[in-house]
PDB file of N, CA and C in Angstrom:
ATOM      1  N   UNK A   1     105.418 -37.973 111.944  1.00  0.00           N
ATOM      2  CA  UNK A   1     105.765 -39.335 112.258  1.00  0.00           C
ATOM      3  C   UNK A   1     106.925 -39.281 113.236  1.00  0.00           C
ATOM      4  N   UNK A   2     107.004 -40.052 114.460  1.00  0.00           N
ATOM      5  CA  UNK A   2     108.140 -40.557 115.442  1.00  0.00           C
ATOM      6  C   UNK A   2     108.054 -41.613 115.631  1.00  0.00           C
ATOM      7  N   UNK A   3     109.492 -41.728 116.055  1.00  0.00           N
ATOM      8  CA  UNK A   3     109.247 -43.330 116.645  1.00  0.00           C
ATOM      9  C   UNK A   3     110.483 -43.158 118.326  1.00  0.00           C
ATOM     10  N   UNK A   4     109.872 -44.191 119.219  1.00  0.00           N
ATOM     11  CA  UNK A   4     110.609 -44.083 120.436  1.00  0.00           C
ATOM     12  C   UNK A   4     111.235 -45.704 120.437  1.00  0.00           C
ATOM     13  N   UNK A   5     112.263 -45.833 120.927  1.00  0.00           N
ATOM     14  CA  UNK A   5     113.061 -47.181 120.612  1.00  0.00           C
ATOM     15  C   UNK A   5     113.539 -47.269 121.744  1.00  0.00           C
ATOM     16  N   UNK A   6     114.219 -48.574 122.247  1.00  0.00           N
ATOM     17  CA  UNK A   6     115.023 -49.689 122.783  1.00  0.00           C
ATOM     18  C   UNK A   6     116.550 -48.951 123.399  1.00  0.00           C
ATOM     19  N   UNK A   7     116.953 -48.203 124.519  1.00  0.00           N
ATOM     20  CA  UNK A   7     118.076 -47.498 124.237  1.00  0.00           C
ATOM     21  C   UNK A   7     119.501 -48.519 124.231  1.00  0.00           C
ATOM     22  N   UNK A   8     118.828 -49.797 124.336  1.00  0.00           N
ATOM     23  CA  UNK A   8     119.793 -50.794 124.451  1.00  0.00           C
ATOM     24  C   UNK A   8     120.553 -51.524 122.980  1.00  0.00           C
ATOM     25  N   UNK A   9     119.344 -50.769 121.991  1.00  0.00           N
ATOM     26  CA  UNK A   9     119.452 -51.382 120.652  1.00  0.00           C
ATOM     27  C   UNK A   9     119.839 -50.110 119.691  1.00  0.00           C
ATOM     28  N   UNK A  10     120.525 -50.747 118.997  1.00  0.00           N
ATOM     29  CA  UNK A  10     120.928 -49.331 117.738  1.00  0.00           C
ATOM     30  C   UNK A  10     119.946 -49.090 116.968  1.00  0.00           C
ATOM     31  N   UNK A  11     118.819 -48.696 117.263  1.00  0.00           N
ATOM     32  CA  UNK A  11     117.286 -48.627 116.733  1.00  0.00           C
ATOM     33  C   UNK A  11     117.542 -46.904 116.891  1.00  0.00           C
ATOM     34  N   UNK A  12     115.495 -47.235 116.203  1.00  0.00           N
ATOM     35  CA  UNK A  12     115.412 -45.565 116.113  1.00  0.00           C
ATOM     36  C   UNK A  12     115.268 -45.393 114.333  1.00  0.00           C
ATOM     37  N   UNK A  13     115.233 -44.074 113.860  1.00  0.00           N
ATOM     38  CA  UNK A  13     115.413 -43.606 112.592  1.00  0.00           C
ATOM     39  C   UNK A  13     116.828 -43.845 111.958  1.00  0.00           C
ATOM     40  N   UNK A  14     117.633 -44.313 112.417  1.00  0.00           N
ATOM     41  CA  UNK A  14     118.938 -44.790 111.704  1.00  0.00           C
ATOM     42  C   UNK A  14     119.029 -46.474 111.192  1.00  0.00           C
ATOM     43  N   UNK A  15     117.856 -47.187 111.834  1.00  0.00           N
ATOM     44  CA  UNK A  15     118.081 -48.463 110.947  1.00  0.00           C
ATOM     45  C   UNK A  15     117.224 -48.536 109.540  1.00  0.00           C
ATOM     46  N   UNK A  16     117.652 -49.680 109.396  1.00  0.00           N
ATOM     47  CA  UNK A  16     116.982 -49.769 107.926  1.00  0.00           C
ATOM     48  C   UNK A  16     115.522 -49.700 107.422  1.00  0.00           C
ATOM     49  N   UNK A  17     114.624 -49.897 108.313  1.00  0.00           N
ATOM     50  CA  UNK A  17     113.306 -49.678 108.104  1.00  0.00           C
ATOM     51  C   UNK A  17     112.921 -48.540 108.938  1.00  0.00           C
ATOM     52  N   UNK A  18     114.200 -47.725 109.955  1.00  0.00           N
ATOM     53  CA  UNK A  18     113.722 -46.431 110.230  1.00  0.00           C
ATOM     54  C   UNK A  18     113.664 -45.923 108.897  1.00  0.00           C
ATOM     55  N   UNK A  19     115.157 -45.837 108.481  1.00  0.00           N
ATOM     56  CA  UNK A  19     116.214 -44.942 107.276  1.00  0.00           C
ATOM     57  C   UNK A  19     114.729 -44.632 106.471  1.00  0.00           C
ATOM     58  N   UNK A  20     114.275 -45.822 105.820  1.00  0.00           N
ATOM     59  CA  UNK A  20     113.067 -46.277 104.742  1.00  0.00           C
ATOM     60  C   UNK A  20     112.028 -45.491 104.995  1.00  0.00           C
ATOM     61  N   UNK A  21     111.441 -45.591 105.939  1.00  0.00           N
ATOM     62  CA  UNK A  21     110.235 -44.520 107.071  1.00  0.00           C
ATOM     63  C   UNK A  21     110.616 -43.075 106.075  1.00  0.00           C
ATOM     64  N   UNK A  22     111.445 -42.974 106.985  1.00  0.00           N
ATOM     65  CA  UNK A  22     111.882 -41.356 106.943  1.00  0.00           C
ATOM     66  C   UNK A  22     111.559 -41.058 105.503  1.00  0.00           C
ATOM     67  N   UNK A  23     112.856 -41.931 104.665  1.00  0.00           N
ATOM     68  CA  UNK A  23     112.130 -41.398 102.853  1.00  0.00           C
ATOM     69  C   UNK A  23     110.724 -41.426 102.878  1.00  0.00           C
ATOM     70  N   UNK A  24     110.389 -42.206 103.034  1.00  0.00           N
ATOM     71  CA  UNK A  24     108.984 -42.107 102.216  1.00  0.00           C
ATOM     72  C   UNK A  24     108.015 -41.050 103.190  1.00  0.00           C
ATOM     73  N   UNK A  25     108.260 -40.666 104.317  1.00  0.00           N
ATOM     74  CA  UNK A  25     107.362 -39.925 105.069  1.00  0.00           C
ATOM     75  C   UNK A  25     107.645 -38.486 104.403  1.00  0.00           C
ATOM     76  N   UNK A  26     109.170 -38.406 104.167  1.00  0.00           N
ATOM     77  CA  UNK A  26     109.421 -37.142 103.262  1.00  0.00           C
ATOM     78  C   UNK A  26     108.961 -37.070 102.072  1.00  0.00           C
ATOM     79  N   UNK A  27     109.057 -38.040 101.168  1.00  0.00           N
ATOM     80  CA  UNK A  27     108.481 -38.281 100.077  1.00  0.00           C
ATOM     81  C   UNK A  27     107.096 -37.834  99.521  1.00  0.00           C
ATOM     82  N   UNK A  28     106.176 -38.676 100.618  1.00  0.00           N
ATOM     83  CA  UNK A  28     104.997 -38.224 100.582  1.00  0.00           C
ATOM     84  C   UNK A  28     104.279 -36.780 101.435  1.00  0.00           C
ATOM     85  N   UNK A  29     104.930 -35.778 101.753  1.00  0.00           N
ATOM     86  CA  UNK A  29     105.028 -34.478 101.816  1.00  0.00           C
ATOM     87  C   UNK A  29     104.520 -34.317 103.294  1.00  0.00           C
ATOM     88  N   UNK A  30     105.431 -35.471 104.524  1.00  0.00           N
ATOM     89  CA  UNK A  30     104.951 -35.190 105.653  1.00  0.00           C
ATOM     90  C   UNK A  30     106.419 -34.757 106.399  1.00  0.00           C
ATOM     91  N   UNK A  31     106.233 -33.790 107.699  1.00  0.00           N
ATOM     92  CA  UNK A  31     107.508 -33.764 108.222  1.00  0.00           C
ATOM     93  C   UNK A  31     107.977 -34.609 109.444  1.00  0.00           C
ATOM     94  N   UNK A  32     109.012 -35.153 108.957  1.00  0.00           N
ATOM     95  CA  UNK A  32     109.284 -36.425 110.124  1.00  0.00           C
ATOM     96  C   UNK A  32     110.313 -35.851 111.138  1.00  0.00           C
ATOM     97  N   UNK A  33     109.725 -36.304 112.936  1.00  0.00           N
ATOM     98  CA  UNK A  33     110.395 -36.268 113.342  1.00  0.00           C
ATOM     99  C   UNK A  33     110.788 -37.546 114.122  1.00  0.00           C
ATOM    100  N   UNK A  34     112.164 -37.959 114.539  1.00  0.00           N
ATOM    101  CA  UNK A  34     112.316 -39.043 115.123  1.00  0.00           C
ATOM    102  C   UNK A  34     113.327 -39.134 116.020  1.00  0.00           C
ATOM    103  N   UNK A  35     113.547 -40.232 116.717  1.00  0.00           N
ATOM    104  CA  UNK A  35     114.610 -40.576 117.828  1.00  0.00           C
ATOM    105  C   UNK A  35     115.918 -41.505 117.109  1.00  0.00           C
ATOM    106  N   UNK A  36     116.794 -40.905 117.284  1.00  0.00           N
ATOM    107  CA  UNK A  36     118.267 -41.825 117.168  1.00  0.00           C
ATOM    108  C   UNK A  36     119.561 -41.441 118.561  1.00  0.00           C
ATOM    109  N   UNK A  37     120.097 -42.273 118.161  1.00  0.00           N
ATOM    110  CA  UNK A  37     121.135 -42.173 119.276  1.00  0.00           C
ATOM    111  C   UNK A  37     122.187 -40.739 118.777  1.00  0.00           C
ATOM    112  N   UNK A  38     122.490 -39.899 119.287  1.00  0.00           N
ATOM    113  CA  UNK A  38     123.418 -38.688 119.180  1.00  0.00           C
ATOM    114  C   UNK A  38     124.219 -39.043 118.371  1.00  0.00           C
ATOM    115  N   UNK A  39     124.939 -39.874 117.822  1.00  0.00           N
ATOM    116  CA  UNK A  39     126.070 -40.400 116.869  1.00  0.00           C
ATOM    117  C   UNK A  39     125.384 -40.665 115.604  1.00  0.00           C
ATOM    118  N   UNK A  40     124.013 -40.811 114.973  1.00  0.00           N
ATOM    119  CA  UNK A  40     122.960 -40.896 113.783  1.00  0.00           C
ATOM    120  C   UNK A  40     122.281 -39.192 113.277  1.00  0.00           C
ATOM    121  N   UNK A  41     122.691 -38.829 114.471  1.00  0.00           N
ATOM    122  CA  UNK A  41     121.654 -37.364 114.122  1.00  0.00           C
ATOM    123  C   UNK A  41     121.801 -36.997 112.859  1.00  0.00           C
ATOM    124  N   UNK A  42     122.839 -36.308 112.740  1.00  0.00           N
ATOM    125  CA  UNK A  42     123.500 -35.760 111.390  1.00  0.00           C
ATOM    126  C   UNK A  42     122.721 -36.765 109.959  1.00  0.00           C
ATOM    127  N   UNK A  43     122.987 -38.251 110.009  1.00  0.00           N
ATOM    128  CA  UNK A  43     122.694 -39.416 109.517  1.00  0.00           C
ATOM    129  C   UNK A  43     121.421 -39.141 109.165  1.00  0.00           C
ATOM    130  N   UNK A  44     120.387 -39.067 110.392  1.00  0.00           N
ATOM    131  CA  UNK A  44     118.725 -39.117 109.616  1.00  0.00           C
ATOM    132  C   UNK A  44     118.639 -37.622 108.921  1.00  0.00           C
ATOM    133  N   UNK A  45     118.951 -36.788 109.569  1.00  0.00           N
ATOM    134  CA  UNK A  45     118.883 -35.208 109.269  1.00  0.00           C
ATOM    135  C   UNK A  45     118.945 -35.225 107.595  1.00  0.00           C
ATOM    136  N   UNK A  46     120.213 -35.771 107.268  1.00  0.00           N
ATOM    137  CA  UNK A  46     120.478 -35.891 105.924  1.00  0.00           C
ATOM    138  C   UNK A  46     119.129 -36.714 104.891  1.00  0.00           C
ATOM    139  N   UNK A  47     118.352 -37.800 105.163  1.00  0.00           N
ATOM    140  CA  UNK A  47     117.587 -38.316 105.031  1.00  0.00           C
ATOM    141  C   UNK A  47     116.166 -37.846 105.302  1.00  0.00           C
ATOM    142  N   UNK A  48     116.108 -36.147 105.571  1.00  0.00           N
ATOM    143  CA  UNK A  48     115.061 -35.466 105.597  1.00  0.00           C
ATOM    144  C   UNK A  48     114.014 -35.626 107.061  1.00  0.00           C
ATOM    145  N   UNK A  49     114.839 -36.080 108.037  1.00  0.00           N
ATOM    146  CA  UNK A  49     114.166 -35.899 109.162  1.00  0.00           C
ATOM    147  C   UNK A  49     114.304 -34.668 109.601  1.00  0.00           C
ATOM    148  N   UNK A  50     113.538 -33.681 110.073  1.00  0.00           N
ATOM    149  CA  UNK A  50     113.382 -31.878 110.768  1.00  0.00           C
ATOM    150  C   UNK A  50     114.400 -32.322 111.873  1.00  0.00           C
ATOM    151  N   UNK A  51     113.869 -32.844 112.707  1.00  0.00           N
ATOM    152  CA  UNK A  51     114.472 -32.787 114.067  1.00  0.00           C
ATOM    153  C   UNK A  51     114.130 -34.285 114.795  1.00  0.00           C
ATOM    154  N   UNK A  52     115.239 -34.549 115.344  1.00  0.00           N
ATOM    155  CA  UNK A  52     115.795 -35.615 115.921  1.00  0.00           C
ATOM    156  C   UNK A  52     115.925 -35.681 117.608  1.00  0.00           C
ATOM    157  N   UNK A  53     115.527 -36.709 117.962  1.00  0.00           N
ATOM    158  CA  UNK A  53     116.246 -36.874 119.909  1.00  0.00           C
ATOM    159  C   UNK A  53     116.317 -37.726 120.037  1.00  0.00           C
ATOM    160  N   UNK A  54     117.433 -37.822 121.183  1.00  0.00           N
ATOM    161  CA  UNK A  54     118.070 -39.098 121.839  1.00  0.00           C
ATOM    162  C   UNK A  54     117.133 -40.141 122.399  1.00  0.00           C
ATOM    163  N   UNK A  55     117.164 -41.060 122.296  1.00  0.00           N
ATOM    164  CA  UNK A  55     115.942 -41.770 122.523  1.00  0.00           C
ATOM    165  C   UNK A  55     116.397 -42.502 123.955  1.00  0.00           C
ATOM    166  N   UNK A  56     117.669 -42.158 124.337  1.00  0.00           N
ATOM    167  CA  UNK A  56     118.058 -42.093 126.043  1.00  0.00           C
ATOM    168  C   UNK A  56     117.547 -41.298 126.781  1.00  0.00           C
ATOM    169  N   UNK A  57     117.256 -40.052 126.280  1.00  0.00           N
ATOM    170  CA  UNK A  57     116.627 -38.590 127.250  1.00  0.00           C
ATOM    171  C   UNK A  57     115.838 -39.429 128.145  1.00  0.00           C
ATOM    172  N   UNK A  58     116.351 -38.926 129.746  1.00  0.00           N
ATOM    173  CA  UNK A  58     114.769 -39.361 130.016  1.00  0.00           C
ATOM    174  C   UNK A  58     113.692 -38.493 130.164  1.00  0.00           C
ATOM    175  N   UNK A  59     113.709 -37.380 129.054  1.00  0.00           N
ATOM    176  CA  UNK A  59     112.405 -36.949 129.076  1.00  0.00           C
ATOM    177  C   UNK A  59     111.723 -36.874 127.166  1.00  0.00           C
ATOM    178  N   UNK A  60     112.484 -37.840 127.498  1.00  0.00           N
ATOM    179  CA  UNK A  60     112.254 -37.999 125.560  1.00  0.00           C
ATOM    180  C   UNK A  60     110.613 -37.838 125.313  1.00  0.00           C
ATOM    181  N   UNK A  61     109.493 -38.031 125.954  1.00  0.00           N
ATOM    182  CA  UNK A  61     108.054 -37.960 126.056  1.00  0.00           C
ATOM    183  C   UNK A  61     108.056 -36.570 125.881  1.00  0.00           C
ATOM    184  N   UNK A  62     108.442 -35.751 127.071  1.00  0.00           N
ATOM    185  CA  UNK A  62     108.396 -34.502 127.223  1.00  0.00           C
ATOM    186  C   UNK A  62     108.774 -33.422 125.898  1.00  0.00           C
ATOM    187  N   UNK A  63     109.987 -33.983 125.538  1.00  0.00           N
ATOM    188  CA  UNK A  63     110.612 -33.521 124.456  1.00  0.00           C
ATOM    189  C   UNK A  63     109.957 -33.243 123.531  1.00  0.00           C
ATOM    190  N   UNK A  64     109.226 -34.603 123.230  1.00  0.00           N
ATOM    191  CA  UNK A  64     108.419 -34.750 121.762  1.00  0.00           C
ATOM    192  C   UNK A  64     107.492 -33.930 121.678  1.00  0.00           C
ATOM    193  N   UNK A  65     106.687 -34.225 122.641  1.00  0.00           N
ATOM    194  CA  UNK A  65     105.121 -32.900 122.842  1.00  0.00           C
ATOM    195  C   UNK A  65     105.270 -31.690 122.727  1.00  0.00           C
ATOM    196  N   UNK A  66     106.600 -30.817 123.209  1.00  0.00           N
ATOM    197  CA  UNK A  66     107.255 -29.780 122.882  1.00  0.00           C
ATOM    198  C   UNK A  66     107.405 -29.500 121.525  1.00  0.00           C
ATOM    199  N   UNK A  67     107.824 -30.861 120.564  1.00  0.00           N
ATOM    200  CA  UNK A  67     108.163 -30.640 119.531  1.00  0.00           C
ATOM    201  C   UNK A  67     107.193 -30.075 118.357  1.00  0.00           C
ATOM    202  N   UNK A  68     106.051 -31.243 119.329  1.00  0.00           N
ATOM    203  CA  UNK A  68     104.936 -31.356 118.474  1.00  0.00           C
ATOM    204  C   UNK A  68     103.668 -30.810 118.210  1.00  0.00           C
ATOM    205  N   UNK A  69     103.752 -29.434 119.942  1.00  0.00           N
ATOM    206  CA  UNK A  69     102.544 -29.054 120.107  1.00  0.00           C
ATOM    207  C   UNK A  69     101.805 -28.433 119.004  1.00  0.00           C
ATOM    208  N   UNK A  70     102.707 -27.578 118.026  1.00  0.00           N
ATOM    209  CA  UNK A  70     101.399 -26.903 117.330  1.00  0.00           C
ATOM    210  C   UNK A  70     101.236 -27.723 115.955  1.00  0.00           C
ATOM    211  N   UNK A  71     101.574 -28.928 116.057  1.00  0.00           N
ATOM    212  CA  UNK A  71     101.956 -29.586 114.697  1.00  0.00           C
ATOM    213  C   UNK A  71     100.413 -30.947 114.861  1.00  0.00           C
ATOM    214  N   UNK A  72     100.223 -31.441 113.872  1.00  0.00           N
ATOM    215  CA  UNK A  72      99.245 -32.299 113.368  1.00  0.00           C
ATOM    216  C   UNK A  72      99.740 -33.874 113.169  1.00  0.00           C
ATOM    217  N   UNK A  73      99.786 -34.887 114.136  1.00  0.00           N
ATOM    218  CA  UNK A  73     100.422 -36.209 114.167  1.00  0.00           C
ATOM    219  C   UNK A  73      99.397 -36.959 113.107  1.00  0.00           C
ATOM    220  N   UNK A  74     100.441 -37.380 112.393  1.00  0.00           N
ATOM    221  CA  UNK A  74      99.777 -38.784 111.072  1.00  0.00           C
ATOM    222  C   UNK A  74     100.163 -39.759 111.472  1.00  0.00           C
ATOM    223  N   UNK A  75     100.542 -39.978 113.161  1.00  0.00           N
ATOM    224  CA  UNK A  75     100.489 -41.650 113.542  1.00  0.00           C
ATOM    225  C   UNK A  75     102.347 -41.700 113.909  1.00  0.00           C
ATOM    226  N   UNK A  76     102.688 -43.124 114.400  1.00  0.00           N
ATOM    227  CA  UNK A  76     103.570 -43.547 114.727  1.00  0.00           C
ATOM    228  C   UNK A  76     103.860 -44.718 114.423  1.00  0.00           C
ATOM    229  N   UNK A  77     105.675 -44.775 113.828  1.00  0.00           N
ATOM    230  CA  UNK A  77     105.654 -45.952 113.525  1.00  0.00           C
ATOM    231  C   UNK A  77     106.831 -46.891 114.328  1.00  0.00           C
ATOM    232  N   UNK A  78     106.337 -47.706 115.036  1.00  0.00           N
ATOM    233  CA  UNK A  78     107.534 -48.248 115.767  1.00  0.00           C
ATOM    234  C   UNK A  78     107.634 -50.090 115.391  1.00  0.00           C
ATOM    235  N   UNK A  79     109.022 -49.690 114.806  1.00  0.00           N
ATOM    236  CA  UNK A  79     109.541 -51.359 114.583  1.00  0.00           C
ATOM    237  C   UNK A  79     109.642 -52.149 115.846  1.00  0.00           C
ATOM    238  N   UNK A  80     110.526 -52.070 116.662  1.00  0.00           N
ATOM    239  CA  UNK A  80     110.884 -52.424 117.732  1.00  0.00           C
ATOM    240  C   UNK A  80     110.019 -53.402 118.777  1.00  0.00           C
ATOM    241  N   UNK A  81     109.586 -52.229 119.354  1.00  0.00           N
ATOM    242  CA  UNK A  81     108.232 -52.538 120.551  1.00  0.00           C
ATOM    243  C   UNK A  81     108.671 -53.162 121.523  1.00  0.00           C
ATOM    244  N   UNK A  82     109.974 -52.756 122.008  1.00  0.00           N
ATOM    245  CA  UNK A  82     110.712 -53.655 123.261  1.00  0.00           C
ATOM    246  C   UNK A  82     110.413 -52.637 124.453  1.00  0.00           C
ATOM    247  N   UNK A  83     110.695 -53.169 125.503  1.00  0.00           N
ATOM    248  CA  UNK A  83     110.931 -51.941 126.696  1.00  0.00           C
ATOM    249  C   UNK A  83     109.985 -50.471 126.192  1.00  0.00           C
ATOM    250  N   UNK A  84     108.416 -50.975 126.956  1.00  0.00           N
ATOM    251  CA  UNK A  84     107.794 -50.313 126.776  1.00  0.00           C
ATOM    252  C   UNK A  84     108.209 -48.885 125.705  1.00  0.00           C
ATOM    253  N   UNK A  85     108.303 -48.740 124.101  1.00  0.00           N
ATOM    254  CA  UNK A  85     108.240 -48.004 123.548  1.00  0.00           C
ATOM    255  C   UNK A  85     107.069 -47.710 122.745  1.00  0.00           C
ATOM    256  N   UNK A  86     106.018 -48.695 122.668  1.00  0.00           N
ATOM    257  CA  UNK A  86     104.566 -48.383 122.617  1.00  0.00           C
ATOM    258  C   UNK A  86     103.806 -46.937 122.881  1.00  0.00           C
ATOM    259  N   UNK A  87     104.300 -47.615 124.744  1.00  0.00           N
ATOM    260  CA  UNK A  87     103.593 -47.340 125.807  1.00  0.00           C
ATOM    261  C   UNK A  87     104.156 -46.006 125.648  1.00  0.00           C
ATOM    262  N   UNK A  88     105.304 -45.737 125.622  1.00  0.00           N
ATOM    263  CA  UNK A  88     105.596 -43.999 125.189  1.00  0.00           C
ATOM    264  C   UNK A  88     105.528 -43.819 124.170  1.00  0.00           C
ATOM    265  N   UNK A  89     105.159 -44.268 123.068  1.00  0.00           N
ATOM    266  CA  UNK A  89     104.480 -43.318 122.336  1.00  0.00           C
ATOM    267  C   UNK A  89     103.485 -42.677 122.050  1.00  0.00           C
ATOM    268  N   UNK A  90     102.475 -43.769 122.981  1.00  0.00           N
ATOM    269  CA  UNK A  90     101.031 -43.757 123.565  1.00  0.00           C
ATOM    270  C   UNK A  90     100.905 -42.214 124.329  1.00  0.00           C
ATOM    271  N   UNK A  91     102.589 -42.102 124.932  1.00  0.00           N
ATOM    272  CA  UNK A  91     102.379 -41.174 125.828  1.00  0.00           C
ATOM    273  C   UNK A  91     102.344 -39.883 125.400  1.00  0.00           C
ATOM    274  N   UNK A  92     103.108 -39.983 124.422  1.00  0.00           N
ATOM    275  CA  UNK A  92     103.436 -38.852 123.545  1.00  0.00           C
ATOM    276  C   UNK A  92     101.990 -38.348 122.922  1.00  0.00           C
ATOM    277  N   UNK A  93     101.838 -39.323 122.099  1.00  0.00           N
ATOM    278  CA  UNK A  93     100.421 -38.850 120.947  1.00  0.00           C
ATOM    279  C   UNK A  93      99.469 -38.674 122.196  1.00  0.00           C
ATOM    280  N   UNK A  94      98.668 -39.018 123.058  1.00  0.00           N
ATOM    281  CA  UNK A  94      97.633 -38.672 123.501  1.00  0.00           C
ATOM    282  C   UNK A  94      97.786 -37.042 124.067  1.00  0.00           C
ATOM    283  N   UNK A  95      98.719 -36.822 124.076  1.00  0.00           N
ATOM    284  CA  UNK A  95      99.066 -35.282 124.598  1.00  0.00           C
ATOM    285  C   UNK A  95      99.115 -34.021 122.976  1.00  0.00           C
ATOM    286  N   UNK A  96      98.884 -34.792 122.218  1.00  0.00           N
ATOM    287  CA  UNK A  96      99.074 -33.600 120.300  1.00  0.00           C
ATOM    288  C   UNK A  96      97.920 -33.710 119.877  1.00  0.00           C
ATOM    289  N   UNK A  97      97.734 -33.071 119.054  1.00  0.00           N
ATOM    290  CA  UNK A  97      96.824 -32.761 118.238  1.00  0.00           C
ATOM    291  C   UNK A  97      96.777 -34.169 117.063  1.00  0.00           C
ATOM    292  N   UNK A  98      96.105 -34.500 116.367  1.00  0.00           N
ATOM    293  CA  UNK A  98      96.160 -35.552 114.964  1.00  0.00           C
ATOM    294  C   UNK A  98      96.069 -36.771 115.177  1.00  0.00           C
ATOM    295  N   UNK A  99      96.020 -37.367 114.560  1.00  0.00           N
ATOM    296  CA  UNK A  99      95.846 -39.055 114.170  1.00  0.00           C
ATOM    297  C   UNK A  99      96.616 -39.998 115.549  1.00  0.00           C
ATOM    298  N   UNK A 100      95.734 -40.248 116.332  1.00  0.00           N
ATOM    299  CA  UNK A 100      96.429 -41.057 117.635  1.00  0.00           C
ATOM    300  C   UNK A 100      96.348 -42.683 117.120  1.00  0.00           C
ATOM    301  N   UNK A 101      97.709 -42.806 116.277  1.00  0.00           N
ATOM    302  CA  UNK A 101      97.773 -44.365 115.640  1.00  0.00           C
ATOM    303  C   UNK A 101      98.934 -44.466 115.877  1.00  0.00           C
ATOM    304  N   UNK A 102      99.789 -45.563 116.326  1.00  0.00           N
ATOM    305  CA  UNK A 102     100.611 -46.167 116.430  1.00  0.00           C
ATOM    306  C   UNK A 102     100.960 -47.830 115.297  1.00  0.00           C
ATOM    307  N   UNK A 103     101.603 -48.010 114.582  1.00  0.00           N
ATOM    308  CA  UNK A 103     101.930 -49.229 113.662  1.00  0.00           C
ATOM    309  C   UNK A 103     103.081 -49.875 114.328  1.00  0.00           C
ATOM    310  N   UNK A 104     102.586 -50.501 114.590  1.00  0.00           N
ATOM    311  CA  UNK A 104     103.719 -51.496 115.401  1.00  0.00           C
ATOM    312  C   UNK A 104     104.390 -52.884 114.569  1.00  0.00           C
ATOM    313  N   UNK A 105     105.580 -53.456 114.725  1.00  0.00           N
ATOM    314  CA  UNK A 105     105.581 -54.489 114.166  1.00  0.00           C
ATOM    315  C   UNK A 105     105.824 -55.692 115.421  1.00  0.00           C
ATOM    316  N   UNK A 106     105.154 -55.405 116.275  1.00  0.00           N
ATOM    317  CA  UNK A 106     105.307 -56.169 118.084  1.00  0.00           C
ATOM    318  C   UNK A 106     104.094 -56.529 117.993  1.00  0.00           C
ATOM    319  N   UNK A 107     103.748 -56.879 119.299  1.00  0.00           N
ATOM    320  CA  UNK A 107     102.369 -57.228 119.565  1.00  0.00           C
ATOM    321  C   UNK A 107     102.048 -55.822 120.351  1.00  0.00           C
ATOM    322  N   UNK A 108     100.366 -55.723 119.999  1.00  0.00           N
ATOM    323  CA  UNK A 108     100.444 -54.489 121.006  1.00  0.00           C
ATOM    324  C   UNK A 108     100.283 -54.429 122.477  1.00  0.00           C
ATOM    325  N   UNK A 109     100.073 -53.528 123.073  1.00  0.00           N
ATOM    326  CA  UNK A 109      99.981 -53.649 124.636  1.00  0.00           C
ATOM    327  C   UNK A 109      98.651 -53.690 125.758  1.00  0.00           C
ATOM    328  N   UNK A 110      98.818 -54.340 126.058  1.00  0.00           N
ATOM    329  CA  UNK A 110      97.744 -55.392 126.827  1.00  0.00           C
ATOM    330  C   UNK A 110      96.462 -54.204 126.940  1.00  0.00           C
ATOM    331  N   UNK A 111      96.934 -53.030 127.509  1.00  0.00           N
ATOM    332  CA  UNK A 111      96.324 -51.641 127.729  1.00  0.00           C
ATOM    333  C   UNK A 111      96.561 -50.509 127.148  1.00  0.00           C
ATOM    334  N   UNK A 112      96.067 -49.658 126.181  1.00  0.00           N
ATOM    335  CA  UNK A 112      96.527 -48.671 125.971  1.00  0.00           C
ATOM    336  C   UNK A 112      95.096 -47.484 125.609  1.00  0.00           C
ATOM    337  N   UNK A 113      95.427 -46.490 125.317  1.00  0.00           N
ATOM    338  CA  UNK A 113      93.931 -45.633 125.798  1.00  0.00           C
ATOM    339  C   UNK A 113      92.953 -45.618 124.747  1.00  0.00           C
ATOM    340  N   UNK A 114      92.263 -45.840 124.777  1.00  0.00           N
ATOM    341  CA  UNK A 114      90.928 -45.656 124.242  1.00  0.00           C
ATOM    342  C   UNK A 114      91.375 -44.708 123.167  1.00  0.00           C
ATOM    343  N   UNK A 115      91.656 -43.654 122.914  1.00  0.00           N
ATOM    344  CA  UNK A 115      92.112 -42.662 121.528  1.00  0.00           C
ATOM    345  C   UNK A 115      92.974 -43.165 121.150  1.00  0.00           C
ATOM    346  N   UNK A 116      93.603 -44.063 121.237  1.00  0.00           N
ATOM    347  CA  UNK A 116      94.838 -44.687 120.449  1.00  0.00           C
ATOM    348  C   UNK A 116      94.889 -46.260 119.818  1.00  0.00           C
ATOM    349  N   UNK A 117      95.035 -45.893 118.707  1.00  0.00           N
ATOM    350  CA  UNK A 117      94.366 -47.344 117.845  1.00  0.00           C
ATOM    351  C   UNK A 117      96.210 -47.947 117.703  1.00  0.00           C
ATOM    352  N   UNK A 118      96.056 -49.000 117.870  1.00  0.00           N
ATOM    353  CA  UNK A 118      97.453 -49.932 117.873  1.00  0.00           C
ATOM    354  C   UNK A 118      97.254 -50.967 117.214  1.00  0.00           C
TER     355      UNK A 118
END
């Protein structure tokens, strides 16, 4: 599980329905990785996220696929959905292996690819 966020907003795996995510993705015996701002890292880490990135990078896409290549995606969950963060996560999952789903709590985006259910 990731999520890509708003770099304008204190979003990401450090708010409250990230924080929530994270437990229960740990909980239920998956390994989460996600985006927070450099000042949260430590914060989700503790809350059983593997590994964390700045969700300023601008190669935060790049990053993730790196993260994720030999790993098996169970989807994405993004609260947010401001400033195209969909659309990169779209970008992300169509490049991994596993479940190309995105859960949004936005509307979804006008276009997005055919392997990716939103």
């Amino acid at each position: 599980m990731l999520g890509i966020q708003n770099p304008q907003q204190h979003v990401g795996g450090a708010t409250s329905v990230g924080s929530n995510a994270i437990r229960l993705g740990v909980a239920a015996g998956y390994e989460v990785i996600t985006t927070a701002s450099p000042k949260n890292f430590e914060y989700v880490k503790n809350l059983g996220a593997s590994q964390v990135f700045d969700y300023n990078s601008k190669t935060i896409v790049d990053d993730l696929v790196v993260a994720l290549k030999d790993k098996t995606s169970a989807g994405v969950l993004d609260c947010i959905s401001v400033n195209g963060a969909v659309e990169a996560c779209a970008d992300a999952l169509i490049k991994i292996k596993g479940e190309k789903f995105i859960a949004t709590c936005g509307h979804p985006p006008e276009k997005s690819p055919d392997s990716i259910s939103v």
